[in-house]
Protein backbone atom coordinates (compact mmCIF):
# COMPACT_ATOMS: atom_id res chain seq x y z
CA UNK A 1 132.51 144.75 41.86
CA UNK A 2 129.76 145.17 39.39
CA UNK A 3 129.15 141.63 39.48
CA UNK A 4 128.44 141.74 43.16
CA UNK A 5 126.46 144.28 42.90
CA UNK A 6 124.27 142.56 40.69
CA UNK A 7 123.87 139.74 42.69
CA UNK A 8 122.98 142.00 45.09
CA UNK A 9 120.07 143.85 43.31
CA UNK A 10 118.34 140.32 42.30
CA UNK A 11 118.56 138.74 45.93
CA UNK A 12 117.02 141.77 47.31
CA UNK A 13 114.70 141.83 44.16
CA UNK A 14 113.70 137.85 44.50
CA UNK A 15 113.44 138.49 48.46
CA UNK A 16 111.09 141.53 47.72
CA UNK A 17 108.99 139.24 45.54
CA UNK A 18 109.07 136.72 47.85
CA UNK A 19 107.24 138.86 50.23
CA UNK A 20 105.51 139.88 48.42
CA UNK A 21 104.17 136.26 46.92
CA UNK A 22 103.54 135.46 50.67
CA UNK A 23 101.52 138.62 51.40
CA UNK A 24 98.53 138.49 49.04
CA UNK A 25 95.34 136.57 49.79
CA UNK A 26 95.85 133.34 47.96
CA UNK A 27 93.05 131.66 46.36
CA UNK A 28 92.33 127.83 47.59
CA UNK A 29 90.37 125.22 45.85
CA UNK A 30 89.67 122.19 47.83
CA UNK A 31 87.70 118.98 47.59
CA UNK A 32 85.19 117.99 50.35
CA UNK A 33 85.97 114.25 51.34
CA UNK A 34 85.73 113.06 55.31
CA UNK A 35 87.99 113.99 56.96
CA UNK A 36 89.45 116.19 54.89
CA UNK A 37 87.37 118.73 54.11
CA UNK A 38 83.77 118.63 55.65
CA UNK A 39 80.73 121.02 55.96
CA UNK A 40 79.71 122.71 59.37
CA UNK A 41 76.72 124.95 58.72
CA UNK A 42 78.26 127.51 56.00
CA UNK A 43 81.62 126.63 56.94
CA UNK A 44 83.89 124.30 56.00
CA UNK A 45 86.35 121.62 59.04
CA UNK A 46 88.67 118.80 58.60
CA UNK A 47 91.89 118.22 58.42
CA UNK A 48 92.76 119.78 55.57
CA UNK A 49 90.83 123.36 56.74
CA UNK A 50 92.90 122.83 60.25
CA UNK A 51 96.07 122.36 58.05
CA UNK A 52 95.61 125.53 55.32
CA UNK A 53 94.93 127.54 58.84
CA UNK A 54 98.50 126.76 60.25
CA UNK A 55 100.24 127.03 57.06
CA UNK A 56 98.97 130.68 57.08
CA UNK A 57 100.02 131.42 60.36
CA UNK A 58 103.64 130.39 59.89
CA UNK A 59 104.31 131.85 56.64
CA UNK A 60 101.90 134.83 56.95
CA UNK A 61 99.34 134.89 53.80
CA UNK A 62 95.49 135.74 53.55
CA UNK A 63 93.10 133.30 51.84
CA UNK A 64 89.98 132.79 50.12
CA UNK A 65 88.67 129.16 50.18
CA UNK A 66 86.42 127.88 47.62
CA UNK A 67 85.07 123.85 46.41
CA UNK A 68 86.32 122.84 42.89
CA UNK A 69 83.50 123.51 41.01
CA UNK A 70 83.64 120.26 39.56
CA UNK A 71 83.68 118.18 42.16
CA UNK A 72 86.83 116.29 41.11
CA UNK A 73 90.77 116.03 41.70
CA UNK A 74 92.08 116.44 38.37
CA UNK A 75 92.48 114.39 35.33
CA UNK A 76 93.46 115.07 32.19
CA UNK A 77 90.77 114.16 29.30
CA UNK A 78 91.49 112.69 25.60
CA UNK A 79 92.16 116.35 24.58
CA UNK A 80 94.85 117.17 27.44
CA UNK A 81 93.01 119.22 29.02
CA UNK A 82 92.50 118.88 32.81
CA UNK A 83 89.88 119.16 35.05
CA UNK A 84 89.19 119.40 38.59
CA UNK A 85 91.37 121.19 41.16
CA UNK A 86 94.66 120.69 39.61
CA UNK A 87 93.27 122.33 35.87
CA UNK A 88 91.76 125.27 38.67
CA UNK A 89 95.77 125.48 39.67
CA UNK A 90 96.96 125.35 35.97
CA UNK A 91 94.21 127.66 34.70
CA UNK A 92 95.12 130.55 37.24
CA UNK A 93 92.10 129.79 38.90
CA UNK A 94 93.52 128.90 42.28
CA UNK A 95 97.12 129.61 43.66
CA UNK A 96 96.68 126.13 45.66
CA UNK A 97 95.38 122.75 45.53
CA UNK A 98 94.74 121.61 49.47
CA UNK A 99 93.25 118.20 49.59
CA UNK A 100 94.35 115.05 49.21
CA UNK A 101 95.95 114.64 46.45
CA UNK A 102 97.96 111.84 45.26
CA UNK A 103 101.67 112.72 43.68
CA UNK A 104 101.64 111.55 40.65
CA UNK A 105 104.53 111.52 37.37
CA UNK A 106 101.58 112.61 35.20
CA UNK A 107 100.83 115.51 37.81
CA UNK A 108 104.20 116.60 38.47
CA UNK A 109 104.11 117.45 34.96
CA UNK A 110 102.08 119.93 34.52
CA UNK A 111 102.43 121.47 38.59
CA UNK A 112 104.84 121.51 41.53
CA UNK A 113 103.59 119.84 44.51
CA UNK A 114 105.10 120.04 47.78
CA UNK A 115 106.66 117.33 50.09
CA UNK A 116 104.06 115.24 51.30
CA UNK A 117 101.46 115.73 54.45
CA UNK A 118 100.17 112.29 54.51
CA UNK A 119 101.66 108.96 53.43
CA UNK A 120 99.39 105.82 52.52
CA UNK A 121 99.17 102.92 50.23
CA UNK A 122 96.81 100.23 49.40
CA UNK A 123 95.20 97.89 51.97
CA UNK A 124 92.58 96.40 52.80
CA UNK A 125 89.69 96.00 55.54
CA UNK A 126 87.47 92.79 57.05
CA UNK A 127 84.58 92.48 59.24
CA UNK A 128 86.50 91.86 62.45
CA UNK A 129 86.19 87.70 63.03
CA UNK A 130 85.45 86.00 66.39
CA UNK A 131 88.54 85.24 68.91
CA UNK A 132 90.24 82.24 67.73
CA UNK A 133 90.71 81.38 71.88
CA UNK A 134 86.51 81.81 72.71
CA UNK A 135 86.18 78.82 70.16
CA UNK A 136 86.35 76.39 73.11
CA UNK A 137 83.08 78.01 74.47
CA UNK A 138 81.88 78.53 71.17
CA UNK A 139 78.66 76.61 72.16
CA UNK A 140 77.82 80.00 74.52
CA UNK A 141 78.80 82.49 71.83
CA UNK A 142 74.63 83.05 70.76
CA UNK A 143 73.88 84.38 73.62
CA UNK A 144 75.58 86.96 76.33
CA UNK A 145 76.32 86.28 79.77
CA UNK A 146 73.48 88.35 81.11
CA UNK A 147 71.21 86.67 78.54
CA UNK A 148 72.37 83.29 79.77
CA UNK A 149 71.32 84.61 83.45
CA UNK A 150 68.35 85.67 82.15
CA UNK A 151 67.51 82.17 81.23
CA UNK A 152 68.98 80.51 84.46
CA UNK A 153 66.39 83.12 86.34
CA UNK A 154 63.66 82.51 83.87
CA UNK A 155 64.08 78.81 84.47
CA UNK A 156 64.01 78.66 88.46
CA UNK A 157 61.18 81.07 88.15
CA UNK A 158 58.73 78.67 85.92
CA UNK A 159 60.05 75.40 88.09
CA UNK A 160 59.29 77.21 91.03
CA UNK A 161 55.76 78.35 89.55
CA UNK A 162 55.01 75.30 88.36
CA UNK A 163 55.27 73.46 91.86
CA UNK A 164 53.33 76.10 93.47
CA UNK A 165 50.25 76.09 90.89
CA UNK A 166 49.90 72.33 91.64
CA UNK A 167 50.52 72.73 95.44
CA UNK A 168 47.36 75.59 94.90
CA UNK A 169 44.98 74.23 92.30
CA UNK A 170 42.38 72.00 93.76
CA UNK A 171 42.63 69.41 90.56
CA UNK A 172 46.51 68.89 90.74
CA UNK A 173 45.77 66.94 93.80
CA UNK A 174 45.81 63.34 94.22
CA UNK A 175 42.90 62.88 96.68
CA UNK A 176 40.11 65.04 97.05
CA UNK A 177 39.97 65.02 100.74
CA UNK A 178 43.72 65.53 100.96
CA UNK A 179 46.76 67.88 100.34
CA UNK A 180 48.53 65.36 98.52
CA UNK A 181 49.69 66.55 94.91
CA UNK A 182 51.63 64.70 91.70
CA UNK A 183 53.80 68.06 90.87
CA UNK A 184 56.60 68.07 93.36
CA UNK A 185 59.35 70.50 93.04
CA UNK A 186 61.90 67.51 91.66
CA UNK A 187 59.24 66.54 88.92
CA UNK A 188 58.49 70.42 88.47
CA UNK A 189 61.80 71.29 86.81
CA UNK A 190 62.08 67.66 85.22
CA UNK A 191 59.04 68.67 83.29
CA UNK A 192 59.84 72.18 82.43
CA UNK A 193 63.67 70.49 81.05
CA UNK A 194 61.76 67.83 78.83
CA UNK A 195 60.18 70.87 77.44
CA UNK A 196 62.80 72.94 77.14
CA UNK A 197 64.31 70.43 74.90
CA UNK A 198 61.41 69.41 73.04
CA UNK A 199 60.58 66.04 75.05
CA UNK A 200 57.61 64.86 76.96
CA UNK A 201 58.02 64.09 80.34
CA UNK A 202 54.69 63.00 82.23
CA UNK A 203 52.55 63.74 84.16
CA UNK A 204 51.37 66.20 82.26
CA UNK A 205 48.91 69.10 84.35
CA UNK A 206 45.18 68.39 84.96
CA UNK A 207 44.35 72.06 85.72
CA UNK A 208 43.71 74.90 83.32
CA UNK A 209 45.95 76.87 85.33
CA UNK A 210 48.98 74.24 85.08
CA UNK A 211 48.65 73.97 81.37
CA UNK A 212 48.19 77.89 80.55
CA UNK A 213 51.99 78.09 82.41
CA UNK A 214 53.24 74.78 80.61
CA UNK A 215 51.70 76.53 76.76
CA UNK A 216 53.67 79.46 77.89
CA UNK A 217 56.91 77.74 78.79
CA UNK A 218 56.38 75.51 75.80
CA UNK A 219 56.26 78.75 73.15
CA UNK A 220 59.34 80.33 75.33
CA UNK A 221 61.19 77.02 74.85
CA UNK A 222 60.81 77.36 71.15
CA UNK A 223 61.80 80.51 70.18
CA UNK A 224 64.18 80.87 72.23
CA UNK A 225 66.03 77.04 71.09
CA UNK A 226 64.98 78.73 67.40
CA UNK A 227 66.91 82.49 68.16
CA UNK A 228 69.69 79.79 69.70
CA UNK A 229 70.15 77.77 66.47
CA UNK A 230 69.88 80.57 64.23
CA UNK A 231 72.49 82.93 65.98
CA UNK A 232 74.90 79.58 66.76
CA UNK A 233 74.80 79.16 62.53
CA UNK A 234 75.57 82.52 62.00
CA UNK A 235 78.99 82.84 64.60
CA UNK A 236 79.93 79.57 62.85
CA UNK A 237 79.94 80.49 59.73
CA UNK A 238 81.53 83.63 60.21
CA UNK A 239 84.80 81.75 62.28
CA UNK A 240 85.19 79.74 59.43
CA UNK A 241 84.75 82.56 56.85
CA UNK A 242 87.34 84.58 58.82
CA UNK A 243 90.66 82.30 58.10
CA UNK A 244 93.22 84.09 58.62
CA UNK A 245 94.13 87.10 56.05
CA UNK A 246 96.96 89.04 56.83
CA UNK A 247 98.07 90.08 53.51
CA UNK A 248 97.68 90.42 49.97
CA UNK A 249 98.63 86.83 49.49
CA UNK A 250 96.41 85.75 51.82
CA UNK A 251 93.39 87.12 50.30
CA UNK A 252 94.73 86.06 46.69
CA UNK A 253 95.00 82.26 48.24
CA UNK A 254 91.39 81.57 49.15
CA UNK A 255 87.79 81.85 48.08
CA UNK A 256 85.99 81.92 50.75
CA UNK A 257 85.69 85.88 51.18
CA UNK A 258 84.74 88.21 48.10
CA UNK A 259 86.86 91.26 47.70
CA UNK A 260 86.56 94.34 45.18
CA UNK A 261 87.67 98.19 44.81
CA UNK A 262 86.35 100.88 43.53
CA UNK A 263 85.40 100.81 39.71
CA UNK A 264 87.45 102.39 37.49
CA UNK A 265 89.73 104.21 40.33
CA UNK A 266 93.39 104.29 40.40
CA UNK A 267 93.39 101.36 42.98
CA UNK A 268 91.81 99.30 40.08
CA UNK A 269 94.24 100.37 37.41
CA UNK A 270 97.30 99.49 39.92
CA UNK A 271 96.34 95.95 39.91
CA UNK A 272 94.91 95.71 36.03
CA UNK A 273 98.78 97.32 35.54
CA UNK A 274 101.11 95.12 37.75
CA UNK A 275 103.33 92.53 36.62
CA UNK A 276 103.31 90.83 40.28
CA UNK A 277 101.25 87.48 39.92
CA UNK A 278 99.51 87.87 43.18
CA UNK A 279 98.26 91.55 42.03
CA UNK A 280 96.87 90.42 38.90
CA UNK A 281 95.39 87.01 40.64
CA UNK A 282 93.90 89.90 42.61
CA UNK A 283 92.93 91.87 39.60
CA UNK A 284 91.63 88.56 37.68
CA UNK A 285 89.43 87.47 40.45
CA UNK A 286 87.37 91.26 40.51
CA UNK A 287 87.37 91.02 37.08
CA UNK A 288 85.70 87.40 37.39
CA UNK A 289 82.99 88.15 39.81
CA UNK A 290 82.65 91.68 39.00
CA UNK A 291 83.07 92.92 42.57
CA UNK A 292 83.54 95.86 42.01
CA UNK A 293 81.47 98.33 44.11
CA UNK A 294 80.87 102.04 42.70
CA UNK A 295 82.50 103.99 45.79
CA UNK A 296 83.79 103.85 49.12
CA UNK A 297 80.98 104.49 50.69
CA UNK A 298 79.63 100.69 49.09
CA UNK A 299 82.47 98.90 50.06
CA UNK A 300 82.51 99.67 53.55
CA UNK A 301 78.79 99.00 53.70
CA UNK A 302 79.23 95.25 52.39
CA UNK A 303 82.52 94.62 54.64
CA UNK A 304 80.13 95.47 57.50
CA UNK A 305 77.77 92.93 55.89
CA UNK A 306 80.65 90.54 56.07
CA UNK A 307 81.88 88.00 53.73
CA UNK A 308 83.94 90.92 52.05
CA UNK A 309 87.22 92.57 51.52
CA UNK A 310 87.49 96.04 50.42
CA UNK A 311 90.24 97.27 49.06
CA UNK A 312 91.44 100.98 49.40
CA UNK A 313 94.22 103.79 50.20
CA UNK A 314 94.97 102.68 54.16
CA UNK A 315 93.96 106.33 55.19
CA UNK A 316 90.73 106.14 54.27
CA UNK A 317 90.38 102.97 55.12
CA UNK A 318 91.97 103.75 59.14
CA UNK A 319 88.73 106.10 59.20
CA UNK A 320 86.45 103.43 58.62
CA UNK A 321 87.99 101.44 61.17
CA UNK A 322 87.57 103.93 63.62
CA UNK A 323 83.77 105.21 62.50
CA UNK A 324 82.98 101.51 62.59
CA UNK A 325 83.92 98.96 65.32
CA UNK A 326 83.25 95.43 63.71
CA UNK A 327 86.18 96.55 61.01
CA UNK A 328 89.77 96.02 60.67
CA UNK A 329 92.52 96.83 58.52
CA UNK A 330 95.36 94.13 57.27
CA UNK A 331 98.47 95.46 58.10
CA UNK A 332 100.24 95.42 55.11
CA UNK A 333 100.04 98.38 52.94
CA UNK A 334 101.35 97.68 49.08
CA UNK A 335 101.93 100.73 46.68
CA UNK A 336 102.97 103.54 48.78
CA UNK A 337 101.75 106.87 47.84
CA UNK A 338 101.51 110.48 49.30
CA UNK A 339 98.99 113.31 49.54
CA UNK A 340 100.76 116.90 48.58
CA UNK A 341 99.62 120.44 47.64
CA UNK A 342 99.75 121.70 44.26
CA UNK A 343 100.49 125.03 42.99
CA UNK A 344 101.50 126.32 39.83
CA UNK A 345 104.42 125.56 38.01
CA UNK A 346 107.09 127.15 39.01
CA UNK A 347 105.39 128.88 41.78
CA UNK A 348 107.78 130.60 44.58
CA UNK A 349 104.99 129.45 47.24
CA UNK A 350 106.31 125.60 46.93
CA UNK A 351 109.27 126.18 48.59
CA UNK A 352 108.23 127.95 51.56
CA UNK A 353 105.01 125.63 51.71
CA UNK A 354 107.43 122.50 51.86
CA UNK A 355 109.43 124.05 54.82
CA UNK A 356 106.32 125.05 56.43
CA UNK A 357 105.03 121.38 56.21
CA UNK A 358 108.16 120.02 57.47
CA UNK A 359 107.89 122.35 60.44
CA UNK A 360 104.26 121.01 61.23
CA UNK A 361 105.73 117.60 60.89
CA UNK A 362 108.97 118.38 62.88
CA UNK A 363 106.86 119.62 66.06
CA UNK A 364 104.28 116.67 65.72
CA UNK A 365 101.58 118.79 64.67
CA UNK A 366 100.65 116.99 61.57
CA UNK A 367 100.72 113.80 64.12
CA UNK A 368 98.02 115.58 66.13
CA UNK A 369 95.91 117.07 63.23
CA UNK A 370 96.02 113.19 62.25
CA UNK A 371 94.63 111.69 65.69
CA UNK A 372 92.30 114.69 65.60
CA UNK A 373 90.23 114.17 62.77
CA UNK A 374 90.69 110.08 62.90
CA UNK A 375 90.18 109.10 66.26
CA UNK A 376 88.37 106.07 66.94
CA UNK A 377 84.70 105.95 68.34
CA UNK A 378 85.02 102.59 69.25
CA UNK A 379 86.52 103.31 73.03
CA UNK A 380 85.00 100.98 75.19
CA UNK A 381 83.49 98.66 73.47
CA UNK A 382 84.10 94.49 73.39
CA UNK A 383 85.14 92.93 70.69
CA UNK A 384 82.73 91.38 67.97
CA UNK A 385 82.25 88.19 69.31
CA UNK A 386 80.52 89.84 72.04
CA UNK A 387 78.57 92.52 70.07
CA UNK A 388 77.26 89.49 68.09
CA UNK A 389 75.66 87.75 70.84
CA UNK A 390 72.27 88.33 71.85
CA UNK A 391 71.24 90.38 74.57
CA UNK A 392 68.54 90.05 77.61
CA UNK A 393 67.06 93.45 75.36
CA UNK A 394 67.11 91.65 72.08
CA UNK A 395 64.62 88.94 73.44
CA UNK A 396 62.78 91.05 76.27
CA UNK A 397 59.06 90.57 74.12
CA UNK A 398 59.87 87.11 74.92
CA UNK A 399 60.79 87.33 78.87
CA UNK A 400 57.34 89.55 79.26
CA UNK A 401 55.35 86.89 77.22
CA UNK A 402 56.82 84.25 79.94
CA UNK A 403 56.59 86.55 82.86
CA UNK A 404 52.39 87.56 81.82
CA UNK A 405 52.28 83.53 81.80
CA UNK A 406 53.45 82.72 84.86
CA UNK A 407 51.04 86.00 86.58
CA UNK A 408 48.35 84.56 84.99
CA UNK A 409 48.79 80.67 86.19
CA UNK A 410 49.08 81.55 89.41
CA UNK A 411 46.20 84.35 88.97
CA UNK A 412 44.49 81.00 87.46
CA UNK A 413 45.42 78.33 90.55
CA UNK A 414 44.32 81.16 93.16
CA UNK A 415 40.68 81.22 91.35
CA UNK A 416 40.38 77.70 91.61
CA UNK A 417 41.40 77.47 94.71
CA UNK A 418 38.64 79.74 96.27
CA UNK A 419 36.44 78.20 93.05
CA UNK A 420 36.70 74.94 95.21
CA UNK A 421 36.69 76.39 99.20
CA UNK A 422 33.14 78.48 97.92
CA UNK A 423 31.66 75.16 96.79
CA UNK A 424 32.63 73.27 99.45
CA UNK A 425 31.40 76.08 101.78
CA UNK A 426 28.01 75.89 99.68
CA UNK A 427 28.00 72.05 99.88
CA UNK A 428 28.77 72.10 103.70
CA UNK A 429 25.69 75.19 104.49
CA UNK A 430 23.57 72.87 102.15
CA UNK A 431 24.32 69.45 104.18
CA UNK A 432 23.63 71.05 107.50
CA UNK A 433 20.10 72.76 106.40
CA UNK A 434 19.36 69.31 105.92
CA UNK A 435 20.66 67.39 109.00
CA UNK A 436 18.29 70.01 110.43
């Protein structure tokens, strides 16, 4: 009976303190890191803000959120002492540790942390590569459709002007005393196609007019075979940079693209550490060309560049796919790992933290949180074989050069048209004054 009653006293004791654990405003360190923890005005939003807000409401606490005053997740130095949030938690500094951090063996001695909110691994992203079906039409790929209209239009347009400035200029025609002219509509877009691919084709205009439009045409026909050539190099070389890498292996197997990971991060040690010979080919290669880049923010910028891998945790590397269209991520994912909240050792809060996040997880709210604060900004758009080709916009300086050429030929015909009608009025008054 005693012994009952004993048990009785420290359930109702533990339940008390319980309670009481749960009741008082807890203090919260946090890291910021997109999309995790972000700054709106004096404020603080991401994923890890929306999640500390519903693990409050379901188990009932108060809060006071602060930034690790170090700016880091927690390591522990030469010494043994550790810094960032998780020496905050083992200070008595902060009750919690929201953020994401990675369970570790090396952690989980010296804190509890709770079942996981997030689950990743290692992967790695690309600059996205051209269809491998658009290669048939590959010859197309510089330019768009509507710049390829453009050109059609630009075409008909100088033909068409072409024919007219002879059919108007006075010293296009074959005779004097006649209508008779050498530019017919035929021979006008025979001449303007010589010139579009850098051939003669004769005759060549007698009037200023005719040869102002032809200079024009010429300097179109340039640049635009030069902006041709130059973007038709570039989508080459990037379909046969872009083999295909699916995996690990893949990207071990080749040397065509560069890859690298952050200096000195825990992605780095993983490979310097495994005994798998495709990791340490991996490893071995970085360490070779000294790829390394200095943080995320770097490797993402030379994937865009292309002719790069970057290699990461696949959650922060999903957000970069979705901030940034031209990017994809291989879908396999190596090392799995998991982002948990830490607390003190032997904290009561761990339990009823884990349930909580179970909960969240249970009624797909951690599913939402996730879609939330990584969805994509990329609706709508083509893939990048089409964002790479050049647009009627990317060349319009050149379409106004042509169309202010064209205005001013005919603007140049019409003058000597009436040039020639006035002095063969004049010529006409003259002869009859004389008759007389």
């Amino acid at each position: 009976m005693k012994l009952c009653m004993a048990l009785f006293v420290c359930v109702a004791v533990l339940t008390a303190w319980f309670f009481t654990a749960d009741a008082k405003e807890l203090f919260i360190t946090t890291i910021k890191d997109e999309p995790y923890a972000m700054s709106k005005g004096s404020e603080l939003e991401g994923y890890c803000i929306d999640l500390i807000s519903e693990l409050s409401k379901k188990l009932g606490f108060k809060y006071n959120l602060h930034l690790v005053k170090d700016n880091r997740y927690g390591a522990m130095d030469s010494s043994g002492n550790w810094n960032g949030m998780i020496g905050e938690v083992i200070r008595g500094e902060a009750d919690l540790a929201v953020a994401p951090l990675t369970v570790t063996a090396v952690r989980e001695r010296f804190v509890d942390m709770t079942t996981p909110f997030i689950q990743t691994g290692l992967s790695f992203i690309l600059r996205e590569a051209t269809d491998p079906e658009d290669s048939t039409f590959s010859l197309l790929a510089p330019f768009s459709t509507d710049m390829w209209i453009g050109i059609i239009i630009a075409f008909l347009l100088t033909g068409f002007c072409i024919f007219l400035v002879g059919r108007i200029s006075p010293s296009e025609w074959a005779e004097p005393d006649t209508e008779e002219h050498s530019f017919t509509l035929l021979h006008s877009f025979w001449y303007i196609t010589g010139a579009l691919t850098l051939q003669g084709a004769g005759p060549h205009p007698k009037a200023l007019s005719g040869r102002v439009v032809s200079a024009i045409w010429w300097l179109f026909s340039v640049l635009l075979l030069a902006c041709y050539l130059c973007n038709l190099k570039s989508a080459l070389n990037s379909n046969s940079k872009h083999i295909s890498i699916k995996s690990f292996a893949d990207l071990a197997n080749q040397d065509v693209i560069n890859y690298g990971t952050i200096e000195s991060g825990s992605t780095m040690l993983f490979f310097k550490n495994s005994n798998n010979p495709v990791y340490r080919r991996i490893y071995q290669h970085m360490e070779r060309k000294k790829s390394y880049v200095s943080n995320a923010e770097e490797g993402i910028r030379r994937t865009q560049e292309g002719n790069f891998a970057f290699i990461g945790e696949a959650v922060s590397l999903d957000l970069a796919v979705a901030r940034y269209c031209k990017l994809t991520r291989s879908p396999e994912v190596i090392s799995m790992r998991s982002y948990a909240i830490a607390a003190p050792l032997g904290s009561p809060l761990v339990k009823n933290l884990t349930v909580a996040i179970l909960q969240l997880s249970e009624s797909g709210e951690l599913t939402y949180l996730r879609e939330k604060w990584w969805a994509s900004s990329c609706v709508g758009t083509g893939g990048a074989h089409i964002s790479e080709a050049l647009q009627p916009y990317d060349l319009r300086g050149l379409f106004l050069l042509l169309g202010l050429g064209l205005g001013i030929g005919l603007l140049l015909a019409l003058l000597e048209l009436l040039s020639r009608a006035h002095n063969q009025a004049k010529d006409g008054k003259v002869g009859k004054n004389i008759t007389m």
